[in-house]
C-alpha atoms as a PDB file:
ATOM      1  CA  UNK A   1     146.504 247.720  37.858  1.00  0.00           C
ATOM      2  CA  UNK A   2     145.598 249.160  34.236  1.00  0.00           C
ATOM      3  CA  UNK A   3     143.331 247.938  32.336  1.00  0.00           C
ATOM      4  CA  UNK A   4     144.568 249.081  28.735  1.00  0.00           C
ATOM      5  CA  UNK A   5     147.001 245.596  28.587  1.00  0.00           C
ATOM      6  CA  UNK A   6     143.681 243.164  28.465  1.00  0.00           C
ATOM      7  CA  UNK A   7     142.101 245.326  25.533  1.00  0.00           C
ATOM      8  CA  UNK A   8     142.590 243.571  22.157  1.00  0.00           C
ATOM      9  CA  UNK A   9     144.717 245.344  19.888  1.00  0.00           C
ATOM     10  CA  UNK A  10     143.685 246.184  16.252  1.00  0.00           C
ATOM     11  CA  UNK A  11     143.953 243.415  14.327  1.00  0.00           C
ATOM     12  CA  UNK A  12     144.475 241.008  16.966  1.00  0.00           C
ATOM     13  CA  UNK A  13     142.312 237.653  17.282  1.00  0.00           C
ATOM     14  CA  UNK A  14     141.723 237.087  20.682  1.00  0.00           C
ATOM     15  CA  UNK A  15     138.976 235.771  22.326  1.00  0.00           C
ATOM     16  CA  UNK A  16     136.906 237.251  25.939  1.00  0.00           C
ATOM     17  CA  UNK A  17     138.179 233.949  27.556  1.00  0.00           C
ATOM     18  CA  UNK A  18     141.777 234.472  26.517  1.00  0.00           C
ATOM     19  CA  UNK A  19     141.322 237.964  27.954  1.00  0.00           C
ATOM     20  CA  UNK A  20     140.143 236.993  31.153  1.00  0.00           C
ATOM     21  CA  UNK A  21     142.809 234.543  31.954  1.00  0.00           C
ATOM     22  CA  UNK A  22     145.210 237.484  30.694  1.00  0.00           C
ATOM     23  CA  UNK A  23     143.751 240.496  33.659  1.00  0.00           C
ATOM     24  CA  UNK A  24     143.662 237.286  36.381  1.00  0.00           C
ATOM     25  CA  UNK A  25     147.430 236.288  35.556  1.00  0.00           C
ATOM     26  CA  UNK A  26     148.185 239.988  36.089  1.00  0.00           C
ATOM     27  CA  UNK A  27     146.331 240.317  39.238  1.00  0.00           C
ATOM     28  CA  UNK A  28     148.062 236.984  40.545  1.00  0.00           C
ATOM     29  CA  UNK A  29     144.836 235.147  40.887  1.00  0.00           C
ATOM     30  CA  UNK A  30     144.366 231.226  39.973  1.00  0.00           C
ATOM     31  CA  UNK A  31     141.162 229.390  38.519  1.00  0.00           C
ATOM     32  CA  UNK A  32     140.139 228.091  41.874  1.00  0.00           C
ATOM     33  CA  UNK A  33     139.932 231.877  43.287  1.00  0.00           C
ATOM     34  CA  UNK A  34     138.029 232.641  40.843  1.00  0.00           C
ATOM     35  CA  UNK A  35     135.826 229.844  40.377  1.00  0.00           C
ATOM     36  CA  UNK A  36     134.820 229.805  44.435  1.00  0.00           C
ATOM     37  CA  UNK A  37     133.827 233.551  43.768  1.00  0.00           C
ATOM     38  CA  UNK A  38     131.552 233.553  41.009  1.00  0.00           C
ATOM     39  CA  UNK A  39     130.531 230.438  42.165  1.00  0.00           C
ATOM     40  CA  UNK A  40     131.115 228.011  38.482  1.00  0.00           C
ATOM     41  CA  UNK A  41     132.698 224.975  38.435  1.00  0.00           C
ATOM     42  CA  UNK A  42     137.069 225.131  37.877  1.00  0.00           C
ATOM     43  CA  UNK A  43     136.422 223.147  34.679  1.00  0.00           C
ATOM     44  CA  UNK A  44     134.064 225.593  33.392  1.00  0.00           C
ATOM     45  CA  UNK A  45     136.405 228.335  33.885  1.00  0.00           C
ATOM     46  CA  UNK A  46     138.969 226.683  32.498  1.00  0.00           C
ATOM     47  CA  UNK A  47     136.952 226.163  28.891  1.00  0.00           C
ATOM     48  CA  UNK A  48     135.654 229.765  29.191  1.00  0.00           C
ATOM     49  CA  UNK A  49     139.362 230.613  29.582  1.00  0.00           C
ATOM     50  CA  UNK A  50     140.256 228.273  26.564  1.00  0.00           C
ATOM     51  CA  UNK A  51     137.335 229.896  24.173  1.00  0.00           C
ATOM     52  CA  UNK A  52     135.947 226.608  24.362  1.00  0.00           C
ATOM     53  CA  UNK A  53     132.114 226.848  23.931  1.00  0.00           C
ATOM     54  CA  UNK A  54     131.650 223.441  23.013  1.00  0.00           C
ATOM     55  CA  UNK A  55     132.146 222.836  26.676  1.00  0.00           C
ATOM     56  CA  UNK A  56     129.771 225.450  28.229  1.00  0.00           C
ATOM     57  CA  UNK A  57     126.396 226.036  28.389  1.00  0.00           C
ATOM     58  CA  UNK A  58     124.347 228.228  26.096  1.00  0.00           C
ATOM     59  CA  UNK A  59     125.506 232.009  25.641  1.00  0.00           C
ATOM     60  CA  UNK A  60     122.751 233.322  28.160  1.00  0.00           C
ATOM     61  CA  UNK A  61     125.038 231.510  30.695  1.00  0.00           C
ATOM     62  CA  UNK A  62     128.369 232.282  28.914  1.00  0.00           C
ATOM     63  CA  UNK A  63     127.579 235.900  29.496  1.00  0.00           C
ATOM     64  CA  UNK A  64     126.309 235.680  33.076  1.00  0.00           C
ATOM     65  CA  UNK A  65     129.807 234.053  33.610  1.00  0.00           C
ATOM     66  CA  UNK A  66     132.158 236.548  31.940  1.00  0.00           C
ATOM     67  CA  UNK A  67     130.146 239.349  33.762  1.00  0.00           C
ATOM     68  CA  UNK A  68     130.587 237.567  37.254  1.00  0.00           C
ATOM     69  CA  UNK A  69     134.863 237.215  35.787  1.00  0.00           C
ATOM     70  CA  UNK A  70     135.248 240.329  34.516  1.00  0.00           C
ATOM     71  CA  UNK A  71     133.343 242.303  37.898  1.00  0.00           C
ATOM     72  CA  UNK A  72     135.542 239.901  39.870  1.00  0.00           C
ATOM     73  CA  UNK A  73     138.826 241.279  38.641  1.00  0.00           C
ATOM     74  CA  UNK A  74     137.596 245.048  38.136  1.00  0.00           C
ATOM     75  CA  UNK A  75     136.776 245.733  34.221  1.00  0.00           C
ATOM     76  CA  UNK A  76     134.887 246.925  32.079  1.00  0.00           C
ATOM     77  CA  UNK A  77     132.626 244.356  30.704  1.00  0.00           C
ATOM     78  CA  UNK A  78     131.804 246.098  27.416  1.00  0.00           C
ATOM     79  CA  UNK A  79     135.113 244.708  25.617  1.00  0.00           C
ATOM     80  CA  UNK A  80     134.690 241.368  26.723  1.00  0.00           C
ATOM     81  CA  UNK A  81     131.239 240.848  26.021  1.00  0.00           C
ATOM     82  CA  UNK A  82     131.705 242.460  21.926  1.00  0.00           C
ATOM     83  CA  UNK A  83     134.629 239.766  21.825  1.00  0.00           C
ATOM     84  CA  UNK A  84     132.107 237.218  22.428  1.00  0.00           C
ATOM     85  CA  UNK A  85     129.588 238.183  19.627  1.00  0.00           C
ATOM     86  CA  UNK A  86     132.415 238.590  17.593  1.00  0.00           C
ATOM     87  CA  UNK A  87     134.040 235.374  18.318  1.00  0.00           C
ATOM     88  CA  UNK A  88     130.747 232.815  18.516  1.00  0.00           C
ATOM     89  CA  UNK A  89     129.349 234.431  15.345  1.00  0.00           C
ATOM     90  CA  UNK A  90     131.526 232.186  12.778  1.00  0.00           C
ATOM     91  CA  UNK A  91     130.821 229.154  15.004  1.00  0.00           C
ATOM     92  CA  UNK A  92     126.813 229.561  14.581  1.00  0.00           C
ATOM     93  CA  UNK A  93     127.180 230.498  10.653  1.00  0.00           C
ATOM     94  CA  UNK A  94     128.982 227.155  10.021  1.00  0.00           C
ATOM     95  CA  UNK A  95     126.442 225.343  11.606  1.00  0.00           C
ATOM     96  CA  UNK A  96     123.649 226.975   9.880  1.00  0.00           C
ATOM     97  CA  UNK A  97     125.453 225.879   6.635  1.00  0.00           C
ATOM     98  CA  UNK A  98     125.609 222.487   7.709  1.00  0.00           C
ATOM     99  CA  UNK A  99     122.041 222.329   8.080  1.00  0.00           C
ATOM    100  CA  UNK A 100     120.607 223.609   5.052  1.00  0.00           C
ATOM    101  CA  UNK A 101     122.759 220.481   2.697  1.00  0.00           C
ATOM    102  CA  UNK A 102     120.181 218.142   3.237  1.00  0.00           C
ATOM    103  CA  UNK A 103     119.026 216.227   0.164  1.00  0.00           C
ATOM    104  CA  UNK A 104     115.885 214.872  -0.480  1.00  0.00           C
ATOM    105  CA  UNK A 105     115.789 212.291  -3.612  1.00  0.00           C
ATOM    106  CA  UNK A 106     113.048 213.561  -6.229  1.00  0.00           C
ATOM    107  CA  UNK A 107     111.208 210.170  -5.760  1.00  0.00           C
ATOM    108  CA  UNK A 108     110.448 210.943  -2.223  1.00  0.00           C
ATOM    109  CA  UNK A 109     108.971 214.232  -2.784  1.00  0.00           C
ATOM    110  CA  UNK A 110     105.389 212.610  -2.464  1.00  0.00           C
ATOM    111  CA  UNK A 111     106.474 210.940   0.910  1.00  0.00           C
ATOM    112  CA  UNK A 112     108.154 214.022   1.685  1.00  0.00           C
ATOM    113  CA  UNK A 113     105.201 216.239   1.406  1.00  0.00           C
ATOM    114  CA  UNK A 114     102.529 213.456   2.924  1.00  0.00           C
ATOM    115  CA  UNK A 115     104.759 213.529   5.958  1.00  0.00           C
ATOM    116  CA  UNK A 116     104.773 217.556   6.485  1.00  0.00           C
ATOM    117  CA  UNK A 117     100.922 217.588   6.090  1.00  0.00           C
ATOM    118  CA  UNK A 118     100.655 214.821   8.894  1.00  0.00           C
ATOM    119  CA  UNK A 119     102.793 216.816  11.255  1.00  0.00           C
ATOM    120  CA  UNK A 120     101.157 220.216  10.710  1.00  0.00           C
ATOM    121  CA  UNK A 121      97.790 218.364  11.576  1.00  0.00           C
ATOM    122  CA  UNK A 122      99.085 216.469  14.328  1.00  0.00           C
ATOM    123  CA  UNK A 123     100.845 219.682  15.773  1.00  0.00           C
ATOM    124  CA  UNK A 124      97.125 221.701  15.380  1.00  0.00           C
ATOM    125  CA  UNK A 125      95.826 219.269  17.158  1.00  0.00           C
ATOM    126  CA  UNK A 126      98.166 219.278  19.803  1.00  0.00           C
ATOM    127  CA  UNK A 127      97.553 222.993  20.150  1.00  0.00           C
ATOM    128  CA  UNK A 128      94.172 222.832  20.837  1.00  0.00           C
ATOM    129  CA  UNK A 129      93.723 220.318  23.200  1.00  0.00           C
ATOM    130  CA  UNK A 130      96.751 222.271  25.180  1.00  0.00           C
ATOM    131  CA  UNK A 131      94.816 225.853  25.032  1.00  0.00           C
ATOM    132  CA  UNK A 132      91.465 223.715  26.189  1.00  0.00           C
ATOM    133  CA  UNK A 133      93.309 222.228  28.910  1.00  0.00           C
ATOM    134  CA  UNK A 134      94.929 225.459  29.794  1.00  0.00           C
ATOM    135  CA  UNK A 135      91.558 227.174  30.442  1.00  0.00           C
ATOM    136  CA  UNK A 136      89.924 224.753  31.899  1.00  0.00           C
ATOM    137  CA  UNK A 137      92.086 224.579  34.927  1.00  0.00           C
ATOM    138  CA  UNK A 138      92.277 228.419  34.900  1.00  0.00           C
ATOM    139  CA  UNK A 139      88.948 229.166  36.791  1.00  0.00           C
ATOM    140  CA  UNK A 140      89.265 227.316  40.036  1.00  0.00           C
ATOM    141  CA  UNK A 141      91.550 230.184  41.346  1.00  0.00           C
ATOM    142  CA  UNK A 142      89.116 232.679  41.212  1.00  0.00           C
ATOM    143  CA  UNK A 143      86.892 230.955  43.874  1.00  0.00           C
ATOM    144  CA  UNK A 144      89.521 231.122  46.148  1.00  0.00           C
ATOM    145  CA  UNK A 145      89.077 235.132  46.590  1.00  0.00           C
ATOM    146  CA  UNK A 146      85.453 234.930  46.717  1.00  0.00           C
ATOM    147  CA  UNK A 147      84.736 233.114  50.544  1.00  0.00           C
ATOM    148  CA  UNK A 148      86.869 235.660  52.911  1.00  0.00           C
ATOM    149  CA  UNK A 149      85.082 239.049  51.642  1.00  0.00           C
ATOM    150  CA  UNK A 150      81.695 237.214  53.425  1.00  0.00           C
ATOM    151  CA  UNK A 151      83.331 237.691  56.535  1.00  0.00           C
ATOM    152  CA  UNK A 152      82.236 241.334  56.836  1.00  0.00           C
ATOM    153  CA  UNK A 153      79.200 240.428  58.542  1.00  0.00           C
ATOM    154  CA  UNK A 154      80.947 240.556  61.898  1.00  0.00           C
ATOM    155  CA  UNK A 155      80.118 244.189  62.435  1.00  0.00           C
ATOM    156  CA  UNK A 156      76.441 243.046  63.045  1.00  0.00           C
ATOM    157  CA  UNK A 157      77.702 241.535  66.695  1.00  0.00           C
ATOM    158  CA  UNK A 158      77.870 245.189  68.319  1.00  0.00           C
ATOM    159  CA  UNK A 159      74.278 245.676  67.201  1.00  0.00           C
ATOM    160  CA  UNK A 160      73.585 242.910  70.553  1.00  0.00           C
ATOM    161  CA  UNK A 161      75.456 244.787  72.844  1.00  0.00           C
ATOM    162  CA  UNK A 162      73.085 247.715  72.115  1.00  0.00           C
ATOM    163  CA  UNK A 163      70.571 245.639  73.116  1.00  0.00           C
ATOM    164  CA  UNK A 164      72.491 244.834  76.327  1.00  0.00           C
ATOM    165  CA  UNK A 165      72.435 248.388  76.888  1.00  0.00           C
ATOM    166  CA  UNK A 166      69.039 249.291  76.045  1.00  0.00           C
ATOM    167  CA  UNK A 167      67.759 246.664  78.317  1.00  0.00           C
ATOM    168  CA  UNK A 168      69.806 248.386  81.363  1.00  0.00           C
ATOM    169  CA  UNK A 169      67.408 251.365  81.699  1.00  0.00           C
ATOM    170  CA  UNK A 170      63.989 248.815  82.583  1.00  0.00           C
ATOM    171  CA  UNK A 171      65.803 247.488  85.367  1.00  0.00           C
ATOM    172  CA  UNK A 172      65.874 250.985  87.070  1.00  0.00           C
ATOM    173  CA  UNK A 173      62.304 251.562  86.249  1.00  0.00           C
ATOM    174  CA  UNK A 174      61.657 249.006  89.007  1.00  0.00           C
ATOM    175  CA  UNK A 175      60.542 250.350  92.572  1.00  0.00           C
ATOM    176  CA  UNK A 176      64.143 249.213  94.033  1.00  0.00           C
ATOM    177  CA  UNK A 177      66.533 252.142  93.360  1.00  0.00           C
ATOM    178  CA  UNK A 178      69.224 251.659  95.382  1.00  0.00           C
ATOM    179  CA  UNK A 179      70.402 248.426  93.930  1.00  0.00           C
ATOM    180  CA  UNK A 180      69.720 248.708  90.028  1.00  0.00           C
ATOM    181  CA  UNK A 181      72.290 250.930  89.547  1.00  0.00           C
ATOM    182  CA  UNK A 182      75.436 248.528  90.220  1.00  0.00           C
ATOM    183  CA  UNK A 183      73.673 245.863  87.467  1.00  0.00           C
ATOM    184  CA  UNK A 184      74.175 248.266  84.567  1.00  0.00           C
ATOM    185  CA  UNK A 185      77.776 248.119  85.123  1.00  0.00           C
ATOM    186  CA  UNK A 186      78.324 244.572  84.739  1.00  0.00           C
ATOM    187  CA  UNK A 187      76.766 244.027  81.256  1.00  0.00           C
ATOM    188  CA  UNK A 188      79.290 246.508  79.943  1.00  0.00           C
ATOM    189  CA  UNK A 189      82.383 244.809  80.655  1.00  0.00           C
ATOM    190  CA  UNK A 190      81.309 241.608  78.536  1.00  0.00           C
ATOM    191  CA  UNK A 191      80.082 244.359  75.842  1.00  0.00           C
ATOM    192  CA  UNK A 192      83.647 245.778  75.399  1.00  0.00           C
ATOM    193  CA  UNK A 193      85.136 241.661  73.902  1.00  0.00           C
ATOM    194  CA  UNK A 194      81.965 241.509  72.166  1.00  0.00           C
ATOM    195  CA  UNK A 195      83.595 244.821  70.352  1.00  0.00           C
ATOM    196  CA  UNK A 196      86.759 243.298  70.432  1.00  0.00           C
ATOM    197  CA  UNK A 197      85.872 240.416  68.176  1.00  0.00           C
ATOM    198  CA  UNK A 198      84.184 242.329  65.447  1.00  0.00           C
ATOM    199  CA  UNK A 199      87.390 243.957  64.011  1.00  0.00           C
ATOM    200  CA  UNK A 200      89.360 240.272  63.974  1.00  0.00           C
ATOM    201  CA  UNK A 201      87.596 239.346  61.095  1.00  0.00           C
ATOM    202  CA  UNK A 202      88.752 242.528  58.573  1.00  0.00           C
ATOM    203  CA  UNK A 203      92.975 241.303  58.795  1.00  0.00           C
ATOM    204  CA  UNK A 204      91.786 237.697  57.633  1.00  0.00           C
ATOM    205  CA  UNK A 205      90.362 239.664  54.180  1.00  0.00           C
ATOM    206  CA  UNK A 206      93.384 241.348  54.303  1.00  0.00           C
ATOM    207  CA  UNK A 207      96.154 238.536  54.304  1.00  0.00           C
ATOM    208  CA  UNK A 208      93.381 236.985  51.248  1.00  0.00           C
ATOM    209  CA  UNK A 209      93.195 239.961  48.978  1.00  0.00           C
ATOM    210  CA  UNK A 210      96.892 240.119  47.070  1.00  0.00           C
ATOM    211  CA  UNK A 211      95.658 236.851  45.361  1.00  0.00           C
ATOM    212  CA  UNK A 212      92.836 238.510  43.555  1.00  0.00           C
ATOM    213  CA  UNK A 213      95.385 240.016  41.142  1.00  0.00           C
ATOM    214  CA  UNK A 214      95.055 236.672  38.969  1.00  0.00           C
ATOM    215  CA  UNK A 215      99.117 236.397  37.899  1.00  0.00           C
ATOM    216  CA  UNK A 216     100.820 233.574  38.974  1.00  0.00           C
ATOM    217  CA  UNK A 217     103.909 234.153  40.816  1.00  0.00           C
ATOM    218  CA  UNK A 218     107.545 232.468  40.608  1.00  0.00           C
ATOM    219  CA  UNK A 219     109.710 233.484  43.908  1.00  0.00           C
ATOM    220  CA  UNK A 220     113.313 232.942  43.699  1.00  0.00           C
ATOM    221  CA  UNK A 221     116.075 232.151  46.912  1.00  0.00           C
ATOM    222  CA  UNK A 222     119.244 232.762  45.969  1.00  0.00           C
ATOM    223  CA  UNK A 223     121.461 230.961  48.275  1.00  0.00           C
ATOM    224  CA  UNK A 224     124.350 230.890  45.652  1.00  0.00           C
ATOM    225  CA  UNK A 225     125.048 233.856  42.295  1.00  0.00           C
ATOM    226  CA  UNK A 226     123.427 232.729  40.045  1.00  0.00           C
ATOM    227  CA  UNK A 227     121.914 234.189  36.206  1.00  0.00           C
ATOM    228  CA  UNK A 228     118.334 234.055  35.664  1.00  0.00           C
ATOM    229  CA  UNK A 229     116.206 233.984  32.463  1.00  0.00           C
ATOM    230  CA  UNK A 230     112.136 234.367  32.247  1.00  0.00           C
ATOM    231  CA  UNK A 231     110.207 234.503  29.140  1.00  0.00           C
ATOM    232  CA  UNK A 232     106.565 234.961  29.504  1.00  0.00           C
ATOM    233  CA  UNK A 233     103.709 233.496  26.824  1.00  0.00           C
ATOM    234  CA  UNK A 234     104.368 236.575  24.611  1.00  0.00           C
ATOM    235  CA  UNK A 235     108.353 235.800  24.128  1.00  0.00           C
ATOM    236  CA  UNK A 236     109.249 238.791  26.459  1.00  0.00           C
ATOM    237  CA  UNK A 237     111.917 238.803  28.299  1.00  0.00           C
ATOM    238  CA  UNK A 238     110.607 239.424  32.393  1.00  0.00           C
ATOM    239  CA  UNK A 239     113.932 239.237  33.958  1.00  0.00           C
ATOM    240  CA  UNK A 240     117.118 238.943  32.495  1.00  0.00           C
ATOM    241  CA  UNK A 241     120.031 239.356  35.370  1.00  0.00           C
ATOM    242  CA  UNK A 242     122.929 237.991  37.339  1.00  0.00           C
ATOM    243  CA  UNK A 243     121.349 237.466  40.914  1.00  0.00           C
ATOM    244  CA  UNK A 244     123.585 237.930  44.287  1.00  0.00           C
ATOM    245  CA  UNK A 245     123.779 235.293  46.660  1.00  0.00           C
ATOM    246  CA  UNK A 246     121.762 235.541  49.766  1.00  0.00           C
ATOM    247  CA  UNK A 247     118.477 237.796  47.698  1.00  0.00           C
ATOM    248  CA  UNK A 248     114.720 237.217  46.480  1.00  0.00           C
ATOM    249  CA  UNK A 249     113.277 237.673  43.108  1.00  0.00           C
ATOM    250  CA  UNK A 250     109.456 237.412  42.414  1.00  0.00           C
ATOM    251  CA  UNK A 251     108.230 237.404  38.826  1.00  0.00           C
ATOM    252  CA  UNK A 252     104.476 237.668  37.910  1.00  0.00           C
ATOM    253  CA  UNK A 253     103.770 237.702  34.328  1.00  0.00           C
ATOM    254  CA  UNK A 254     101.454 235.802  31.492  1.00  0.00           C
ATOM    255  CA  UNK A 255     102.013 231.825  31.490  1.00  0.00           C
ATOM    256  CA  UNK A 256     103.456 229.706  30.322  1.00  0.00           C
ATOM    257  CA  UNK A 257     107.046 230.638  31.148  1.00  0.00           C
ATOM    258  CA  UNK A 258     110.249 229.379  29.662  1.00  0.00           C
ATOM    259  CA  UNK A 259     113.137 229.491  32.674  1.00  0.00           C
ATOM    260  CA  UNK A 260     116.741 229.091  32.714  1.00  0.00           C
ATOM    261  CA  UNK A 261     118.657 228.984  35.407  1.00  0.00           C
ATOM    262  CA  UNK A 262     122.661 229.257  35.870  1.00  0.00           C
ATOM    263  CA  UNK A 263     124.100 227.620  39.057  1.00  0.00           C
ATOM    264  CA  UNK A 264     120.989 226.048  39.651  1.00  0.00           C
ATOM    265  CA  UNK A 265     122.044 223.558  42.536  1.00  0.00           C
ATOM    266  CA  UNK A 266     121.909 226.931  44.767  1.00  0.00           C
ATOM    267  CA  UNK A 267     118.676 228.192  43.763  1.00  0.00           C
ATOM    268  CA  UNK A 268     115.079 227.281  44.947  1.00  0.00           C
ATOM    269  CA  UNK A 269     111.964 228.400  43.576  1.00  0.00           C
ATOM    270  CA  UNK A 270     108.685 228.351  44.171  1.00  0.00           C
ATOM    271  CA  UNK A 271     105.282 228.748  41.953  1.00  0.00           C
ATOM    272  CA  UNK A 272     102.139 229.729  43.156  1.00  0.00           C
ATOM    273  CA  UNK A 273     103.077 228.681  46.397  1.00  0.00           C
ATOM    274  CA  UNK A 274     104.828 225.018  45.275  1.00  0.00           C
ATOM    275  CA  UNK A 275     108.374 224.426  45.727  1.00  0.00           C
ATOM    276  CA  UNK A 276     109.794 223.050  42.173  1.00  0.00           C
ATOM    277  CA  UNK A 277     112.216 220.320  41.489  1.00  0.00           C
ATOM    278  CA  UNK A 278     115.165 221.985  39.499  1.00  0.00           C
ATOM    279  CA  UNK A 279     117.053 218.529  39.844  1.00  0.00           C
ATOM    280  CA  UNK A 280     114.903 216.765  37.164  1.00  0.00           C
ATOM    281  CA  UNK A 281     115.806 219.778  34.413  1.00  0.00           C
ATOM    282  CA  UNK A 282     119.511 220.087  35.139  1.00  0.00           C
ATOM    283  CA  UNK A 283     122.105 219.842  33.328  1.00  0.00           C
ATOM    284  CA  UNK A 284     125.632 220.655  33.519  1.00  0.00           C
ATOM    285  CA  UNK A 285     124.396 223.185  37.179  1.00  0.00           C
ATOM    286  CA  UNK A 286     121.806 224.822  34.363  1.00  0.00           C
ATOM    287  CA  UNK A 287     118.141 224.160  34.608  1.00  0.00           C
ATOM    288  CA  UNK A 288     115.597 224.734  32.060  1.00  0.00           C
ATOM    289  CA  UNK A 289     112.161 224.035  32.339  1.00  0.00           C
ATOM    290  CA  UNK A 290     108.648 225.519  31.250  1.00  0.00           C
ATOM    291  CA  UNK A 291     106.064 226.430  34.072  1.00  0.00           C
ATOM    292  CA  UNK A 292     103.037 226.250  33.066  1.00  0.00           C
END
């Protein structure tokens, strides 16, 4: 089916959601279809489909759903995702309007300024005892790698069966010849485990050295699609992507991180090896939470 009928005309005021519900009414689809493939709730569709943003999450999400839609029904997702700039845009400048008409009387200016003063100070000094606590639980990783590189001493067990060997020729140096011979043969065969052992120790170091890097790790199961969103301490974006159902993600980056996560009831992740809770920062199937 063409796709020229969902593109907006000049002039025309229409939003991505209105557009959507336009190419799945040609395609003869419903909301449930759709919903069970992209994996949202029906109700959520239906506000996307309304323009209704009041009713869905922030526009990270919004634009993990309409990419989910609009690969669903086989568009371009270009159009739909410049109609949503264009059409949130007014929304956000009115409420940056509203906020800025706040009056202050002039005989509060005293209070007004006391009160900033107290915050800034009070926010310093919640800074610093956050960066002191932040390194002080930072070192007791690196004692982890240290232990498993002593294991190398193992090597130092062949050096006995050389002995073993060395102490075969004064046996035949004794007047009986014909039976020294057969004794020779029967301290090699315990020699050969003795080799054996020595190399079991090296895949223990091994399995231990990927967690000298020093980054903490988050590992993500996707059981259902879902949109991810990692920031690391800097602000930068580490991953930024709608995730298929039934794949892995690991991120290592700079702590803390700020995570959001759409769909999170199918999603399970783990940091530095501990499953995390998503239930406790959900809301409306998106999770956001810092990990620290």
């Amino acid at each position: 089916m063409s796709e020229l009928p969902v593109q907006p005309q000049e002039g025309e005021n229409i939003g991505p959601g209105a557009m959507l519900a336009r190419a799945r009414a040609e395609r003869g689809l419903n909301i449930a279809e759709v919903a069970e493939h992209i994996k949202y709730r029906v109700r959520q569709i239906e506000a996307l489909e309304a323009d209704d943003y009041r009713r869905l999450p922030e526009s990270t999400i919004v634009r993990g759903m309409i990419r989910g839609y609009v690969k669903f029904v086989g568009l371009d997702p270009a159009p739909f995702l410049k109609a949503l700039e264009r059409y949130m845009v007014p929304t956000q400048a009115n409420v940056d309007l509203r906020t800025r008409r706040i009056p202050f009387p002039d005989g509060n200016k005293r209070a007004t300024r006391l009160y900033v003063a107290l915050s800034i100070i009070v926010l310093l000094a919640i800074i610093v005892v956050l960066y002191e606590w932040h390194f002080s639980v930072l070192p007791p990783p690196t004692v982890v790698s240290a232990p498993p590189t002593r294991a190398a001493p193992a090597p130092a067990i062949p050096a006995r069966a050389n002995t073993v060997v060395s102490a075969a020729p004064t046996k035949p140096a004794m007047p009986a010849a014909a039976v020294p011979p057969a004794a020779p043969a029967r301290p090699l065969v315990p020699a050969a485990p003795v080799m054996a052992e020595a190399p079991v120790a090296t895949p223990s170091a091994e399995e231990v050295m990927p967690s000298t890097d020093g980054m903490p790790r988050i590992q993500f199961q996707f059981q259902r699609e879902s949109w991810v969103e990692i920031k690391d301490r800097a602000g930068k974006i580490l991953l930024s992507q709608l995730n298929s159902a039934g794949t892995q993600k690991v991120v290592e980056g700079e702590p803390p991180f700020s995570v959001t996560i759409g769909n999170a009831a199918g999603v399970r992740v783990t940091y530095k090896g501990v499953p995390v809770d998503l239930k406790q920062h959900m809301k409306s199937d998106v999770a956001r939470l810092t990990l620290e």
